[in-house]
C-alpha atoms as a PDB file:
ATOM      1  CA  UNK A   1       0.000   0.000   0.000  1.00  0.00           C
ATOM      2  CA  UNK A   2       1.026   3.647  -0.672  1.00  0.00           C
ATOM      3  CA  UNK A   3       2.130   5.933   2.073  1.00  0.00           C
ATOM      4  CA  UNK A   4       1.295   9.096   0.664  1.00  0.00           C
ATOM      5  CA  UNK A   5      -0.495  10.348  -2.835  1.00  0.00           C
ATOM      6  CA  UNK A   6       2.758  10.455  -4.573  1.00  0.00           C
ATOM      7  CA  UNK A   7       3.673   6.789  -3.738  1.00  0.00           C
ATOM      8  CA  UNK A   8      -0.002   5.945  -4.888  1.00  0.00           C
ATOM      9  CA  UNK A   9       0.599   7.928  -8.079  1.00  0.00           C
ATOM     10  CA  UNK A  10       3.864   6.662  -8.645  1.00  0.00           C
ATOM     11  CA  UNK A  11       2.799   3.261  -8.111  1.00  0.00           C
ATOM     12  CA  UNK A  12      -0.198   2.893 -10.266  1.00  0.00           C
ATOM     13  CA  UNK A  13      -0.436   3.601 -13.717  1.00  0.00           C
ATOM     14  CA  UNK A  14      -4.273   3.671 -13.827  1.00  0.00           C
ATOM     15  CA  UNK A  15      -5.110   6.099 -10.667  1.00  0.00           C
ATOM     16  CA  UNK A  16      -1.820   8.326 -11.793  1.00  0.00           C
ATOM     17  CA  UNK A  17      -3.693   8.771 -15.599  1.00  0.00           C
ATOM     18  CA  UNK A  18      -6.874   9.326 -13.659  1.00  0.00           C
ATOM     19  CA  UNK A  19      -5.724  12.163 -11.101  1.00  0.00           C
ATOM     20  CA  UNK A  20      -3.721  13.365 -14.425  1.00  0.00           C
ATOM     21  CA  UNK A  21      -7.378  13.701 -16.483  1.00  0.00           C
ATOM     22  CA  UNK A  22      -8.757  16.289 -13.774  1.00  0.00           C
ATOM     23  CA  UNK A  23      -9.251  19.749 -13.944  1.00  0.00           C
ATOM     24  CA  UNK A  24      -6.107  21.599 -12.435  1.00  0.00           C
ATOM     25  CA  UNK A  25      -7.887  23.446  -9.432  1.00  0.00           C
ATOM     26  CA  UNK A  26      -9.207  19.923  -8.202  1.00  0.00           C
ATOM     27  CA  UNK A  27      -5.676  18.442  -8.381  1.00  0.00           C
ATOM     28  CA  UNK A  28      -4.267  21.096  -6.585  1.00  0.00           C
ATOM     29  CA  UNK A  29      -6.958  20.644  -3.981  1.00  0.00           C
ATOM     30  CA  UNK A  30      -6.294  16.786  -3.824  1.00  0.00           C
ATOM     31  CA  UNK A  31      -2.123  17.465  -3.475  1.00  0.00           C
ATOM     32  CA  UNK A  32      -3.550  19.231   0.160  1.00  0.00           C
ATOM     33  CA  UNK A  33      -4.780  16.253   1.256  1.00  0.00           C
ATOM     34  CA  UNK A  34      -1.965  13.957  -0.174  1.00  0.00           C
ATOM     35  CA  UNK A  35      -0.475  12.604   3.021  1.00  0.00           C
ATOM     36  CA  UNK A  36      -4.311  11.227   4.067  1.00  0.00           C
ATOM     37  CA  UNK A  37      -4.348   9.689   0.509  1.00  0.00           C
ATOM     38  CA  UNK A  38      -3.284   6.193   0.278  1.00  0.00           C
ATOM     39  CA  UNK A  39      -5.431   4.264  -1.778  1.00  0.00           C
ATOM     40  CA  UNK A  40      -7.404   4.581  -4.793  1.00  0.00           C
ATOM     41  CA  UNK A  41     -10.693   4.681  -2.427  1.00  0.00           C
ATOM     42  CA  UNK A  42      -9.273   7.775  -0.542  1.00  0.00           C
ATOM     43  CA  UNK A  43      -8.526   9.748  -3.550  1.00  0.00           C
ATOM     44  CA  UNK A  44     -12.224   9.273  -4.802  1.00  0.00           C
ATOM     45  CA  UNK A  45     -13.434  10.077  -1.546  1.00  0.00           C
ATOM     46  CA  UNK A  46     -11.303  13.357  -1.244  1.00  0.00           C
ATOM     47  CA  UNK A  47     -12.292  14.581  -5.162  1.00  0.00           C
ATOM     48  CA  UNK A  48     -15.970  13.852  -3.771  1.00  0.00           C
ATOM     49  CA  UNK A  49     -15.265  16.061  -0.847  1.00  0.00           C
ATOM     50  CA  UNK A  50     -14.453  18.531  -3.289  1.00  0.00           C
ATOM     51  CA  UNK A  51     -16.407  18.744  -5.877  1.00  0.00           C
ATOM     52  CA  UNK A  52     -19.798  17.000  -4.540  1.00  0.00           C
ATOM     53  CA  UNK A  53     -18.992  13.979  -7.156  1.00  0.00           C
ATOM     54  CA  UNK A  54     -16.095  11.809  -8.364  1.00  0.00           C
END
């Protein structure tokens, strides 16, 4: 398991092309949560706690 959203980026092909397709102010966003990101589940649920959706 990834320890942060880099590692989880870094490590996975699919959820780094994924974080890659969205819009730049919701990436940003995401990066300020990074450290609580360590699986493909938290990074949905942090984009939903952004934007309302994922």
């Amino acid at each position: 398991m990834a320890n942060n959203l880099n590692d989880l980026l870094a490590s996975n092909a699919e959820v780094n092309q994924y974080f890659s397709s969205l819009p730049a102010n919701v990436q940003n966003a995401v990066s300020g949560c990074g450290e609580e990101i360590c699986t493909l589940e938290d990074l949905l649920r942090c984009i939903k706690g952004i934007t309302g959706t994922c």
